[in-house]
PDB file of N, CA and C in Angstrom:
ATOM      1  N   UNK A   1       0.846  -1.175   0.000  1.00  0.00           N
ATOM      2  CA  UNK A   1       0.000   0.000   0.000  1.00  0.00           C
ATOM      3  C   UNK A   1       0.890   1.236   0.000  1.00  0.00           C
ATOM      4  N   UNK A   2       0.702   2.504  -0.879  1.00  0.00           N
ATOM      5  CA  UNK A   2       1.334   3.279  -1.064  1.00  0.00           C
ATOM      6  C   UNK A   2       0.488   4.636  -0.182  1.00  0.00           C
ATOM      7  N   UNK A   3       0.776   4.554   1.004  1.00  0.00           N
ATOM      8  CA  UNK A   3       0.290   5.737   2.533  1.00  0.00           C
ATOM      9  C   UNK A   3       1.180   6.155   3.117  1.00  0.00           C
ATOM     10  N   UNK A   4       1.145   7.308   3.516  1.00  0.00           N
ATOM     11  CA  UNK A   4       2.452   7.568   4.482  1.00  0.00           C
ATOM     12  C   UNK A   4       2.714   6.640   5.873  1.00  0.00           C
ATOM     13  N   UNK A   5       2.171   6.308   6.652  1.00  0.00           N
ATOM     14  CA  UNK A   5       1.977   5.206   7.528  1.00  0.00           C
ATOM     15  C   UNK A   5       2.928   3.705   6.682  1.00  0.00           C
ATOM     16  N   UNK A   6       2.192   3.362   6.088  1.00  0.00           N
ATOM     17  CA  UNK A   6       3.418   2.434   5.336  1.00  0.00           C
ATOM     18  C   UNK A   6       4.076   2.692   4.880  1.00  0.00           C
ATOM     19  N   UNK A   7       4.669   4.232   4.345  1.00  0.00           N
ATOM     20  CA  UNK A   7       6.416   4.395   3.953  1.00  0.00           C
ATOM     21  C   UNK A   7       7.117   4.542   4.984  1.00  0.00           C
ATOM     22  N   UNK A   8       6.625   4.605   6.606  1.00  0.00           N
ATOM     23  CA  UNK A   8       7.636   4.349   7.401  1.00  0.00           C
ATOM     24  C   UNK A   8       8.185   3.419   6.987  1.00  0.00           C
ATOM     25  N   UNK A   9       9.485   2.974   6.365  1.00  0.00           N
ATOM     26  CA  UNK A   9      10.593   2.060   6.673  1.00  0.00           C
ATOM     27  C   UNK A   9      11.942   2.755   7.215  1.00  0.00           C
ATOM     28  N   UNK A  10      12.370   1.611   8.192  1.00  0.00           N
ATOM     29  CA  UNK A  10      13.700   1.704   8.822  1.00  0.00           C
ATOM     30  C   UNK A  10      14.275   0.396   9.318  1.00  0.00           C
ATOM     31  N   UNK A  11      14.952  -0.084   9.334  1.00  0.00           N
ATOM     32  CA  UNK A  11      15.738  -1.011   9.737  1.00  0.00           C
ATOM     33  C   UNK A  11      14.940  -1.748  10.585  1.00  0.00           C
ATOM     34  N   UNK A  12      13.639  -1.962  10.500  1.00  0.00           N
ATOM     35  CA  UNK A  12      12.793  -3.273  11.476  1.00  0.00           C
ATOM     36  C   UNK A  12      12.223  -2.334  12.583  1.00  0.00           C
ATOM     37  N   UNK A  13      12.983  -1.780  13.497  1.00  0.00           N
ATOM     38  CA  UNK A  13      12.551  -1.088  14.932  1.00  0.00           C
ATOM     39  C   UNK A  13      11.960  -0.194  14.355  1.00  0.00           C
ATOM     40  N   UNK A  14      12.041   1.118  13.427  1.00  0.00           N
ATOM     41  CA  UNK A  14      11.699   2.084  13.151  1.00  0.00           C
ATOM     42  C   UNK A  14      12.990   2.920  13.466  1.00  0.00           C
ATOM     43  N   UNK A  15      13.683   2.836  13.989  1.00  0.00           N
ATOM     44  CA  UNK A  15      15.059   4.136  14.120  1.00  0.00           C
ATOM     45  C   UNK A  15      16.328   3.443  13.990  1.00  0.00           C
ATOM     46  N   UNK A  16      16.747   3.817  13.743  1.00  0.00           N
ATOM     47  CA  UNK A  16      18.336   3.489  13.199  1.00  0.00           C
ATOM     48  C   UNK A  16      19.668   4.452  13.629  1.00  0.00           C
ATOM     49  N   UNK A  17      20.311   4.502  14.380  1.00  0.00           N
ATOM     50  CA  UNK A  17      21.360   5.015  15.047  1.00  0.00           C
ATOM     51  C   UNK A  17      22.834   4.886  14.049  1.00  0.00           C
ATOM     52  N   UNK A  18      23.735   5.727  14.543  1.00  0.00           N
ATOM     53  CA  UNK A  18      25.007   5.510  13.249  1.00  0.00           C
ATOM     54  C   UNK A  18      25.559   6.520  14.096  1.00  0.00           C
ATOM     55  N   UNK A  19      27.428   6.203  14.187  1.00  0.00           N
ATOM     56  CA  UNK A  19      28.235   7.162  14.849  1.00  0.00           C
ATOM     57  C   UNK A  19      29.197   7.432  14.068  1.00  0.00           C
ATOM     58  N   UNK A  20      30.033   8.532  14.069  1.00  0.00           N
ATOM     59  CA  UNK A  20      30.840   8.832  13.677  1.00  0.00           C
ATOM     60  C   UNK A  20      31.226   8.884  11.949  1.00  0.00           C
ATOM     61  N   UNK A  21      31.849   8.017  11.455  1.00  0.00           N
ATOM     62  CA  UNK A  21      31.859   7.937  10.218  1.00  0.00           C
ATOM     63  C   UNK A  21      31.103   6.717   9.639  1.00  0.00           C
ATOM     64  N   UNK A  22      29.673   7.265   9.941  1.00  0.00           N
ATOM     65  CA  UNK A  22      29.070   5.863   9.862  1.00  0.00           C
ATOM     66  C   UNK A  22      28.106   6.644   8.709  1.00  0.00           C
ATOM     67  N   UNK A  23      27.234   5.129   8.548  1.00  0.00           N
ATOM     68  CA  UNK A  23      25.585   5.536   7.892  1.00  0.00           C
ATOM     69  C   UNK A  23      24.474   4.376   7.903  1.00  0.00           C
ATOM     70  N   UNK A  24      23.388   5.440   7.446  1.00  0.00           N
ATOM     71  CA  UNK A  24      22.604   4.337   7.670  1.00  0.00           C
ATOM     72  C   UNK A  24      22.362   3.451   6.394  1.00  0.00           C
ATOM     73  N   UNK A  25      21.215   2.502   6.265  1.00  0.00           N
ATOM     74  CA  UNK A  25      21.279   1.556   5.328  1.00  0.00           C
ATOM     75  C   UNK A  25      20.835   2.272   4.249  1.00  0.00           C
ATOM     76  N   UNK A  26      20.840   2.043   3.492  1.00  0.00           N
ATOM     77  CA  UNK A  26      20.239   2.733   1.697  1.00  0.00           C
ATOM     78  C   UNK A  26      18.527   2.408   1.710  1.00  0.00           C
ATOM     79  N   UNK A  27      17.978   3.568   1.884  1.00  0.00           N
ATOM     80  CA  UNK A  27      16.837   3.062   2.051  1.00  0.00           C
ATOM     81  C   UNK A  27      16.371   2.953   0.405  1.00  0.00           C
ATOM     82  N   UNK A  28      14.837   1.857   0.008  1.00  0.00           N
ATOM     83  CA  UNK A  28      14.511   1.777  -1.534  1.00  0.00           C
ATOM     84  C   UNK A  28      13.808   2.898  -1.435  1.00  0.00           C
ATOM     85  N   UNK A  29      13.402   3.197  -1.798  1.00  0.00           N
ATOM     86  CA  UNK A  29      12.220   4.180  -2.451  1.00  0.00           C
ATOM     87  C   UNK A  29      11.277   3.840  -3.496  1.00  0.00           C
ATOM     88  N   UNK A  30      11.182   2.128  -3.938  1.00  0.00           N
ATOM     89  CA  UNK A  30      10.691   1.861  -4.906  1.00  0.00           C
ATOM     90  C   UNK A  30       9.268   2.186  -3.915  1.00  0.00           C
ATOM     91  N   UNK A  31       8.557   2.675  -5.514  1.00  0.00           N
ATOM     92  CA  UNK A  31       7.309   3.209  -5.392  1.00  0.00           C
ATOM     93  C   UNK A  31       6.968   4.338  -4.752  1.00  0.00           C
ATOM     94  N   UNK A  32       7.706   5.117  -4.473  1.00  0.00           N
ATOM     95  CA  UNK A  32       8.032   7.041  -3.829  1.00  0.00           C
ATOM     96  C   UNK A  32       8.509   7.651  -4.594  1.00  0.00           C
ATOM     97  N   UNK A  33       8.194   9.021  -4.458  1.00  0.00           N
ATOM     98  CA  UNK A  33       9.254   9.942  -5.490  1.00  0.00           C
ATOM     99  C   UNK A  33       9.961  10.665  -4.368  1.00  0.00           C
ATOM    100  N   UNK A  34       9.937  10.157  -3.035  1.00  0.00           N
ATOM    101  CA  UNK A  34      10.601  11.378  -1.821  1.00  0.00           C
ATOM    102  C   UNK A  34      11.082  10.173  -0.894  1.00  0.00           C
ATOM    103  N   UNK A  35      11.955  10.254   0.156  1.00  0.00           N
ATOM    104  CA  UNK A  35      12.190  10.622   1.123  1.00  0.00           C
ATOM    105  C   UNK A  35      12.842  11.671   1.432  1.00  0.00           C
ATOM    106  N   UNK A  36      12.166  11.394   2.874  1.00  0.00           N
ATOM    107  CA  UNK A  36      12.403  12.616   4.097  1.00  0.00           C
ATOM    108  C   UNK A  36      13.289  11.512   5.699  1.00  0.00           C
ATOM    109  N   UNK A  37      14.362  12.661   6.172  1.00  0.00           N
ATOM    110  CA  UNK A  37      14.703  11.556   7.460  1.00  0.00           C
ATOM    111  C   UNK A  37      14.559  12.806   8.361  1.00  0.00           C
ATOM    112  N   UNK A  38      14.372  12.160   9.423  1.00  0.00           N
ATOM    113  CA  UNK A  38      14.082  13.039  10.469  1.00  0.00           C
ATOM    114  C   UNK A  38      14.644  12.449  11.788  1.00  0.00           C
ATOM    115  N   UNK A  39      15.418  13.305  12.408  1.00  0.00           N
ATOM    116  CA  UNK A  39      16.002  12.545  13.711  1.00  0.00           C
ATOM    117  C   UNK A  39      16.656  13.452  14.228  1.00  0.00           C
ATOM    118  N   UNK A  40      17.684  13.745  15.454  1.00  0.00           N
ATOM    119  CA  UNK A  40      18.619  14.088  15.904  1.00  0.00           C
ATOM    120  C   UNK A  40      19.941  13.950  16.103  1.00  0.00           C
ATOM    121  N   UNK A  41      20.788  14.710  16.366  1.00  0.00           N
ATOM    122  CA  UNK A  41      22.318  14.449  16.803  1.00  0.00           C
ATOM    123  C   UNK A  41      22.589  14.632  18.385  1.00  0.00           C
ATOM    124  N   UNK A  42      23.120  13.852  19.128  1.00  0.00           N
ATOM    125  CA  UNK A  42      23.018  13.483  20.275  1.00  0.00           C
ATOM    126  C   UNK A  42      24.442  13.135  20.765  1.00  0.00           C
ATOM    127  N   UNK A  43      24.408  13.133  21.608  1.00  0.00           N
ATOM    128  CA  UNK A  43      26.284  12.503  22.442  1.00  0.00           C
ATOM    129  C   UNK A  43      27.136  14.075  22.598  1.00  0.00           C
ATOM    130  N   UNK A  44      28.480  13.981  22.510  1.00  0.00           N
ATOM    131  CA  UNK A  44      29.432  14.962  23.104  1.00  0.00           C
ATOM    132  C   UNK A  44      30.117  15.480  21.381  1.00  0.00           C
ATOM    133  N   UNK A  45      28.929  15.646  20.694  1.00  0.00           N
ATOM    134  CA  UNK A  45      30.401  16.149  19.410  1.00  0.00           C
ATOM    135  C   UNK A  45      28.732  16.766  18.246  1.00  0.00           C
ATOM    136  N   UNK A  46      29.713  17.063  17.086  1.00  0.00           N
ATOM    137  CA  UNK A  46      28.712  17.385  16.125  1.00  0.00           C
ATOM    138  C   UNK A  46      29.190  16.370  14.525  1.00  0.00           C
ATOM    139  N   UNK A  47      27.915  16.610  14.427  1.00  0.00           N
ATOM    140  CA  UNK A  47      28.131  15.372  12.838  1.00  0.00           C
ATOM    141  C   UNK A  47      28.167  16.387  11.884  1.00  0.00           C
ATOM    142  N   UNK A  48      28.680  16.191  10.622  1.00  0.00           N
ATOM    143  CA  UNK A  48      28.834  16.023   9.183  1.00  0.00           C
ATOM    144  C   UNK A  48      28.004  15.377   8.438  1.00  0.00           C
ATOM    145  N   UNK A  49      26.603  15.960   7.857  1.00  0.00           N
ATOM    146  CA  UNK A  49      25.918  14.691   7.358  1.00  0.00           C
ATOM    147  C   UNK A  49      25.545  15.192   6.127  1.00  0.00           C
ATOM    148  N   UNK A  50      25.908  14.087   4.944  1.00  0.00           N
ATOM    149  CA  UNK A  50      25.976  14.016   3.987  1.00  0.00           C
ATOM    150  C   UNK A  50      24.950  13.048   3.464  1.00  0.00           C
ATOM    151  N   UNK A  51      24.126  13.521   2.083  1.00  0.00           N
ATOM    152  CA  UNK A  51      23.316  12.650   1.392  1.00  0.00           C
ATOM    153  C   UNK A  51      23.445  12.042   0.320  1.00  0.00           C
ATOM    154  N   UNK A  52      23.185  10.567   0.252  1.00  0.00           N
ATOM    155  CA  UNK A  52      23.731   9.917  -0.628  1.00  0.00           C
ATOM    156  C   UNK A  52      23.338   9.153  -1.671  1.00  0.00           C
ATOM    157  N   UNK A  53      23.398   8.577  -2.999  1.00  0.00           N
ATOM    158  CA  UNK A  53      22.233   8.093  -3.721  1.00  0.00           C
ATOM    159  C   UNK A  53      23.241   6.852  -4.399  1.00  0.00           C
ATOM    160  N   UNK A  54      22.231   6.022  -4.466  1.00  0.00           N
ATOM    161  CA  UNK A  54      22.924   4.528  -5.282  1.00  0.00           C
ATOM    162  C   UNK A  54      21.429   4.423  -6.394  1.00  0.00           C
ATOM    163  N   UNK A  55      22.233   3.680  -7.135  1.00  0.00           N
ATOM    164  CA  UNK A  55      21.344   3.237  -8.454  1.00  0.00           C
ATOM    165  C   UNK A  55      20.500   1.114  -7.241  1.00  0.00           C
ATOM    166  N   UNK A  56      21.540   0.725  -6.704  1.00  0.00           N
ATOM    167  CA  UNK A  56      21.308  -0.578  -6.311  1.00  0.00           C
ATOM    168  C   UNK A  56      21.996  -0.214  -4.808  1.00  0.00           C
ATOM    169  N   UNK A  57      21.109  -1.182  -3.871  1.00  0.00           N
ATOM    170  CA  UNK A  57      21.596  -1.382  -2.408  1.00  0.00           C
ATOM    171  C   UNK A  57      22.915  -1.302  -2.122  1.00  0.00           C
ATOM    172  N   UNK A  58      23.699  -2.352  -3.034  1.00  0.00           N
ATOM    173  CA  UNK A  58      25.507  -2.809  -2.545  1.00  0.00           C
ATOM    174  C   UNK A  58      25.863  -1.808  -3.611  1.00  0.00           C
ATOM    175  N   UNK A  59      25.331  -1.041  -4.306  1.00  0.00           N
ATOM    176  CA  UNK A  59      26.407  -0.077  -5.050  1.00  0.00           C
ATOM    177  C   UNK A  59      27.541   0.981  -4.805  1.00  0.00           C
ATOM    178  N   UNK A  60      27.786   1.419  -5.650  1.00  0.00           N
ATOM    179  CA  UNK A  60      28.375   2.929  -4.983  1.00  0.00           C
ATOM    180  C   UNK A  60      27.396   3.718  -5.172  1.00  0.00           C
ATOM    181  N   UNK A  61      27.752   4.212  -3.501  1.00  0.00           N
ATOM    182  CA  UNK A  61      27.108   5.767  -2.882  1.00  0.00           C
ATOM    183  C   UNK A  61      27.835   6.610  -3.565  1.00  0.00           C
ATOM    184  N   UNK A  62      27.252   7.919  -4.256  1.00  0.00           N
ATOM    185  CA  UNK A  62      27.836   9.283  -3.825  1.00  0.00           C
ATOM    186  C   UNK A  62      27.183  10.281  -3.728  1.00  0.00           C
ATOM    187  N   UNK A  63      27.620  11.605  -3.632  1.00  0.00           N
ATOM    188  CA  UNK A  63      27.137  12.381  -3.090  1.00  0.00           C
ATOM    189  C   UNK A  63      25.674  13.157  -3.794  1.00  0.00           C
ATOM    190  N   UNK A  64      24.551  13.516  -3.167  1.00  0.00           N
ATOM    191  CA  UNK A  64      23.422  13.628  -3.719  1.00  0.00           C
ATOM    192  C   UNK A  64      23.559  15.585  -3.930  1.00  0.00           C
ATOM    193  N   UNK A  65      23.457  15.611  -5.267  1.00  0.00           N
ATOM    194  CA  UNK A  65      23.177  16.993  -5.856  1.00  0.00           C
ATOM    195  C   UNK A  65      22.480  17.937  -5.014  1.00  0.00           C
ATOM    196  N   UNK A  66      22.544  19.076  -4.805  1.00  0.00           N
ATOM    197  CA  UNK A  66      22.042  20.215  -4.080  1.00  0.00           C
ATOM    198  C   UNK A  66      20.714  20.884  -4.659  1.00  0.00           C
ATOM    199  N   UNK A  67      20.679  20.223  -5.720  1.00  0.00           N
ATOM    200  CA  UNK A  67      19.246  20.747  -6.602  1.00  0.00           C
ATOM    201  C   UNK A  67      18.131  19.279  -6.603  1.00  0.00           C
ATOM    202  N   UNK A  68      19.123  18.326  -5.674  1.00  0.00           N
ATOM    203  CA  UNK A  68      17.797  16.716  -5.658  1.00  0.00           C
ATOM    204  C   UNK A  68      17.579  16.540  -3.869  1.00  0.00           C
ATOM    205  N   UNK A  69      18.259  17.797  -2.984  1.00  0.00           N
ATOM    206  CA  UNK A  69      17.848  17.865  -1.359  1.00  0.00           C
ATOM    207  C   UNK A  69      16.934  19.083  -0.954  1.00  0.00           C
ATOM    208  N   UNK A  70      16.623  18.988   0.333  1.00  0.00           N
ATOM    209  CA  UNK A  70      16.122  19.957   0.783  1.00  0.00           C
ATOM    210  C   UNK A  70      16.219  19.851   2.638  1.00  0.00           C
ATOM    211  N   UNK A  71      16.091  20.957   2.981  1.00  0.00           N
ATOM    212  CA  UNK A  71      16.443  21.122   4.225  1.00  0.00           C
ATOM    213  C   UNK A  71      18.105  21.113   4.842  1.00  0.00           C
ATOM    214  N   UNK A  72      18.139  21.115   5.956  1.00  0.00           N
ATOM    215  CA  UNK A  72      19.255  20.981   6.722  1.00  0.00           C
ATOM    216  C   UNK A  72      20.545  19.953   6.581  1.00  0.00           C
ATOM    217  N   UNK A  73      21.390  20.567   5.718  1.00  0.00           N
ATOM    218  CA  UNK A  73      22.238  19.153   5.514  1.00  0.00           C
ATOM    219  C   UNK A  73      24.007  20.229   5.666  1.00  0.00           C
ATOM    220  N   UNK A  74      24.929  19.316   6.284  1.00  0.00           N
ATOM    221  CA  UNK A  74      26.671  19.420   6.255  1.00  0.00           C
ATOM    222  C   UNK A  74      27.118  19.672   7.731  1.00  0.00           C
ATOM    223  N   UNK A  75      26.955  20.264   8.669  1.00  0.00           N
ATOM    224  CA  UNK A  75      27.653  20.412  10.029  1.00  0.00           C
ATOM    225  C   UNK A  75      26.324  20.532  10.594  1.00  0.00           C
ATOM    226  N   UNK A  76      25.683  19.861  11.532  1.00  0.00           N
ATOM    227  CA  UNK A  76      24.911  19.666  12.636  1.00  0.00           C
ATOM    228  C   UNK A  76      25.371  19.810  14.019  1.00  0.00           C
ATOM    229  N   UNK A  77      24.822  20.723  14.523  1.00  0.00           N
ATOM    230  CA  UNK A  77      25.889  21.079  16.072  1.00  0.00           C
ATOM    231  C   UNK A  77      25.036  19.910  17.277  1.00  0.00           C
ATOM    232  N   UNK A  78      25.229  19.649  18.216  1.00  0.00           N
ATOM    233  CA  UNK A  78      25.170  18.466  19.117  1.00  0.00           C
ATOM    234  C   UNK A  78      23.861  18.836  19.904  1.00  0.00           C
ATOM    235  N   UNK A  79      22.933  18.136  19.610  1.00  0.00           N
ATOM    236  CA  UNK A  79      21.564  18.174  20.210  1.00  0.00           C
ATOM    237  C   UNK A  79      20.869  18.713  19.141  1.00  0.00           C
ATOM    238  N   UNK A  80      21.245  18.846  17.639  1.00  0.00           N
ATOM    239  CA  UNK A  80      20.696  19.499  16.691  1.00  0.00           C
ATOM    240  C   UNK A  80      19.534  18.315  16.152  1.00  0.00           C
ATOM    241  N   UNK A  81      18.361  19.279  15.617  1.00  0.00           N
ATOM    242  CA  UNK A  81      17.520  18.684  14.894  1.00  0.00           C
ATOM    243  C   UNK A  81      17.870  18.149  12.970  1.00  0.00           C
ATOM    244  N   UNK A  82      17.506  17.215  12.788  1.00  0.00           N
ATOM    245  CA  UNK A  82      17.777  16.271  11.721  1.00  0.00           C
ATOM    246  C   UNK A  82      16.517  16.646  10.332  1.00  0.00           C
ATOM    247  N   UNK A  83      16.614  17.454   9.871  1.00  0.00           N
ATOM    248  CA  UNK A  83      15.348  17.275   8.796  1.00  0.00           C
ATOM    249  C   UNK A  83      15.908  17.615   7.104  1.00  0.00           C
ATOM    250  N   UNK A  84      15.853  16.736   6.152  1.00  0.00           N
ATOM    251  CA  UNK A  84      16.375  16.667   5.152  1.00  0.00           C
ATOM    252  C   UNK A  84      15.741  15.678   4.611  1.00  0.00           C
ATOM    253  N   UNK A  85      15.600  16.113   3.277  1.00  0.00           N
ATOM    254  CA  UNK A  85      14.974  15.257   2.305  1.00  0.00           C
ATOM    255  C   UNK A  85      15.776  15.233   1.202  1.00  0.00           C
ATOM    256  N   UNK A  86      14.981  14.587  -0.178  1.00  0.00           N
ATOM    257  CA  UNK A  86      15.806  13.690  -0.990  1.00  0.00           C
ATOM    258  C   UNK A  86      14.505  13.710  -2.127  1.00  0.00           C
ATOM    259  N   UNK A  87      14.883  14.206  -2.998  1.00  0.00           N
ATOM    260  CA  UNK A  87      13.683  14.051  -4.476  1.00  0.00           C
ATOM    261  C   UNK A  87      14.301  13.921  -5.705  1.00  0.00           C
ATOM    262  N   UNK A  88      15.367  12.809  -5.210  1.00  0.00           N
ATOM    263  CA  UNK A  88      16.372  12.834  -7.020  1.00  0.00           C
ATOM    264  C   UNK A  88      15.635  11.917  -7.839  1.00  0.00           C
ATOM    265  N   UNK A  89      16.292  11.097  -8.243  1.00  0.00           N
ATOM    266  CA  UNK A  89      16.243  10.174  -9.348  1.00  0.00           C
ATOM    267  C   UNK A  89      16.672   8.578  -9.125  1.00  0.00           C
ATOM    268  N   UNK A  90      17.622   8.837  -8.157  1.00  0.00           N
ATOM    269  CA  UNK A  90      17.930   6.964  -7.754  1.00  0.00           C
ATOM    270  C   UNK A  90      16.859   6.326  -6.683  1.00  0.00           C
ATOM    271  N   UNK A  91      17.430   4.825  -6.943  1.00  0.00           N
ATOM    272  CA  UNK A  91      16.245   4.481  -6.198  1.00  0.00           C
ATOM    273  C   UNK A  91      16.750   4.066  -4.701  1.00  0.00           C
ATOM    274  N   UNK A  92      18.035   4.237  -4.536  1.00  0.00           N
ATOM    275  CA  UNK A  92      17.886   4.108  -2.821  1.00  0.00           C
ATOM    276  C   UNK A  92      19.187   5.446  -1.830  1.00  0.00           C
ATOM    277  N   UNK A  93      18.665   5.397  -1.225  1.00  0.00           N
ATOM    278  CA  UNK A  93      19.086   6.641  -0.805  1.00  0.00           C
ATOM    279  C   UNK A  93      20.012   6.176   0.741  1.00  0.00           C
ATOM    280  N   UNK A  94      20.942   7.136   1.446  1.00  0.00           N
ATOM    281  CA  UNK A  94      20.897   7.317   2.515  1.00  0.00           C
ATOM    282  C   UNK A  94      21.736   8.244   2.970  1.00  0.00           C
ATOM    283  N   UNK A  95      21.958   8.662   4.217  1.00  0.00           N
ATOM    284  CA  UNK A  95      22.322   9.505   5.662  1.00  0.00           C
ATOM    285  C   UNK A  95      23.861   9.064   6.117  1.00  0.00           C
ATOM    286  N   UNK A  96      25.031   9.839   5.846  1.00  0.00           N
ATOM    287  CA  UNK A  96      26.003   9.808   5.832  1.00  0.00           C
ATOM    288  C   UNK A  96      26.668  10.172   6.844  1.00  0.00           C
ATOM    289  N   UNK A  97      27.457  10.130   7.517  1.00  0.00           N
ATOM    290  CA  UNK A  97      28.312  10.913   8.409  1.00  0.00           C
ATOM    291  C   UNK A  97      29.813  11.505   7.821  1.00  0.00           C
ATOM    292  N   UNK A  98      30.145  12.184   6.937  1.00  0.00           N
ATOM    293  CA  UNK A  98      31.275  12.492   7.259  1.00  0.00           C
ATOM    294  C   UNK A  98      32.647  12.674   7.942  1.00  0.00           C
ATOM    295  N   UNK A  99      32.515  12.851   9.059  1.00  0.00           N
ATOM    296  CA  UNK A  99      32.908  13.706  10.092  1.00  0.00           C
ATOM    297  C   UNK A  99      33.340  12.121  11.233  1.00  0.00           C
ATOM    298  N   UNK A 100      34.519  12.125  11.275  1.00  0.00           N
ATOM    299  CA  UNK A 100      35.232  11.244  12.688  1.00  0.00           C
ATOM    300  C   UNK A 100      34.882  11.443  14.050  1.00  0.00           C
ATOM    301  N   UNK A 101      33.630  11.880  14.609  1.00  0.00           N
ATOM    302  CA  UNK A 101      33.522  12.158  15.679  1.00  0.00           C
ATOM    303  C   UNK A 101      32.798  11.208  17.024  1.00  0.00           C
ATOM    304  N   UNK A 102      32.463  12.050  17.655  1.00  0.00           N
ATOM    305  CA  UNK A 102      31.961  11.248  18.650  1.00  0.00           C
ATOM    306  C   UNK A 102      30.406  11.198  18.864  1.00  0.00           C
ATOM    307  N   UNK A 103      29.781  11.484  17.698  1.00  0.00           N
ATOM    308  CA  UNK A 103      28.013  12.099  17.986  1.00  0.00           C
ATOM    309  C   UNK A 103      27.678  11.092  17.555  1.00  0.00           C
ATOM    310  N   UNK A 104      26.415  10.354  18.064  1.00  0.00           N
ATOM    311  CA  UNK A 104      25.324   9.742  17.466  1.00  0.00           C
ATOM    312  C   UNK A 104      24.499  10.527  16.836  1.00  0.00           C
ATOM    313  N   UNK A 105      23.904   9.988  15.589  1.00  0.00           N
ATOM    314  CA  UNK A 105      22.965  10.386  14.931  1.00  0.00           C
ATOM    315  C   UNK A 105      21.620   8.808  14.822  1.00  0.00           C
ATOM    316  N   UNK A 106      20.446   9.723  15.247  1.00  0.00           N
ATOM    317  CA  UNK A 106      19.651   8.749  15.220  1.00  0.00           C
ATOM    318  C   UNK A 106      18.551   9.581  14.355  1.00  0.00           C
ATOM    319  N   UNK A 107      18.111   8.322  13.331  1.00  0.00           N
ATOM    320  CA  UNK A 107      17.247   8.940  12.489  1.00  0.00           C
ATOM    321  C   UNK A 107      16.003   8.076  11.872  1.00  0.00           C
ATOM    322  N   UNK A 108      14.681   8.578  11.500  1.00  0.00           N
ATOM    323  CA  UNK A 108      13.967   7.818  10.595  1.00  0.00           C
ATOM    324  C   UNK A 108      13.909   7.998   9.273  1.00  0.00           C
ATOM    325  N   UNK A 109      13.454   7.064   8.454  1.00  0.00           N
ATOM    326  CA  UNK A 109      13.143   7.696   7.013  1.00  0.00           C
ATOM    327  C   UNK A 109      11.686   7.475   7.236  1.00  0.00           C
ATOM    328  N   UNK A 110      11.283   8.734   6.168  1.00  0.00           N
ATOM    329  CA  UNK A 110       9.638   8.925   6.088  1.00  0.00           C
ATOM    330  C   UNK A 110       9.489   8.630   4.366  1.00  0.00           C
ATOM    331  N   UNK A 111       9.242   7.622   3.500  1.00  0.00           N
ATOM    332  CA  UNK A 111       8.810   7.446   2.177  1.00  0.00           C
ATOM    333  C   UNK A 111       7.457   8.942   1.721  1.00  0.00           C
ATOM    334  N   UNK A 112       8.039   9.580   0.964  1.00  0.00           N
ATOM    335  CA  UNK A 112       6.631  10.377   0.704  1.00  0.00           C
ATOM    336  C   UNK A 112       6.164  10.341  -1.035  1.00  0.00           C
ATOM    337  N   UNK A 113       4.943  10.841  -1.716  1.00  0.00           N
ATOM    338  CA  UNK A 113       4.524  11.202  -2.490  1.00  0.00           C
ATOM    339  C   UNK A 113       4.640   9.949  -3.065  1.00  0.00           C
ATOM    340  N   UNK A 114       3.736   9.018  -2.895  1.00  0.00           N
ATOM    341  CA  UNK A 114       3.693   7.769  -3.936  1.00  0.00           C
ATOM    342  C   UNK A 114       3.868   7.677  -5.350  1.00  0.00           C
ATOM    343  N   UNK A 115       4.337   6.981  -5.985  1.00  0.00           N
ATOM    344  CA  UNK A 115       4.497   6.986  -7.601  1.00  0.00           C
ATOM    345  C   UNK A 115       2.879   6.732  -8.255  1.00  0.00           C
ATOM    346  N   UNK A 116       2.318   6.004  -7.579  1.00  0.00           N
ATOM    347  CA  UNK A 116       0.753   5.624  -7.924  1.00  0.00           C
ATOM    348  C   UNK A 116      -0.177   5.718  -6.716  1.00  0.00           C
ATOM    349  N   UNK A 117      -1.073   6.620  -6.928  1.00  0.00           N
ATOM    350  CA  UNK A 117      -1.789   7.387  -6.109  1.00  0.00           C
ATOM    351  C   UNK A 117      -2.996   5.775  -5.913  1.00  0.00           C
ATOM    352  N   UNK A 118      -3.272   5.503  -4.705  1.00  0.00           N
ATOM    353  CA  UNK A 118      -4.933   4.922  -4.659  1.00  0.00           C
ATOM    354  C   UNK A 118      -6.175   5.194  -5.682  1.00  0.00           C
ATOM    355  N   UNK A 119      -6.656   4.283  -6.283  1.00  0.00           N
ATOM    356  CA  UNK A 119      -7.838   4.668  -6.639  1.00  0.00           C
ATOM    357  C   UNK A 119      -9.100   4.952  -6.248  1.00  0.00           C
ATOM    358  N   UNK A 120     -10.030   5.801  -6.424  1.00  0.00           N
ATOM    359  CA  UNK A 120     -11.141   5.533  -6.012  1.00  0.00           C
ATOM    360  C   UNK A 120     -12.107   4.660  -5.903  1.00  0.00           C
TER     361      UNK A 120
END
């Protein structure tokens, strides 16, 4: 079913955590034209967070164009709010850390704008 309620995906629990020079999993997007992640930065440091796009899950990541994001994205200061989205063209996406530090970043993805709307 293509609802916002069912594009919550995340790693099984619903949140997904990542430190330092970490990330999270590549989320699909099959059947979305958006995600959105939403979360915080937490612990004793600030993250670097970078967005990332693969054509396939095990592919290469790189870096997602400034004209396919939106919102808050590159130095996050510590206790900072997480909101950034993603409206490119590949089909799986994810949440990068840059930055060698000591912050957790914990985040969800929100799937938005279905490719095929419900019928009446």
């Amino acid at each position: 079913m293509n609802d916002l309620i069912s594009g919550i995906k995340v790693n099984g629990a619903g949140v997904e955590s990542f430190t330092s020079a970490g990330n999270t999993v590549g989320f699909d997007r099959r059947g979305f034209e958006s995600v959105a992640f939403i979360g915080s930065v937490a612990t004793a440091d600030t993250a670097g967070l970078i967005l990332q796009e693969a054509d396939t899950q095990g592919g290469t990541y790189t870096d997602v164009a400034a004209d396919q994001q939106f919102g808050v994205i590159g130095v996050i200061a510590l206790d900072g709010e997480i909101k950034v989205g993603y409206t490119g063209y590949k089909r799986f996406v994810r949440l990068s850390s840059g930055t060698a530090s000591g912050s957790v970043v914990t985040v969800v993805a929100i799937l938005g704008h279905p490719s095929s709307a419900p019928q009446a």
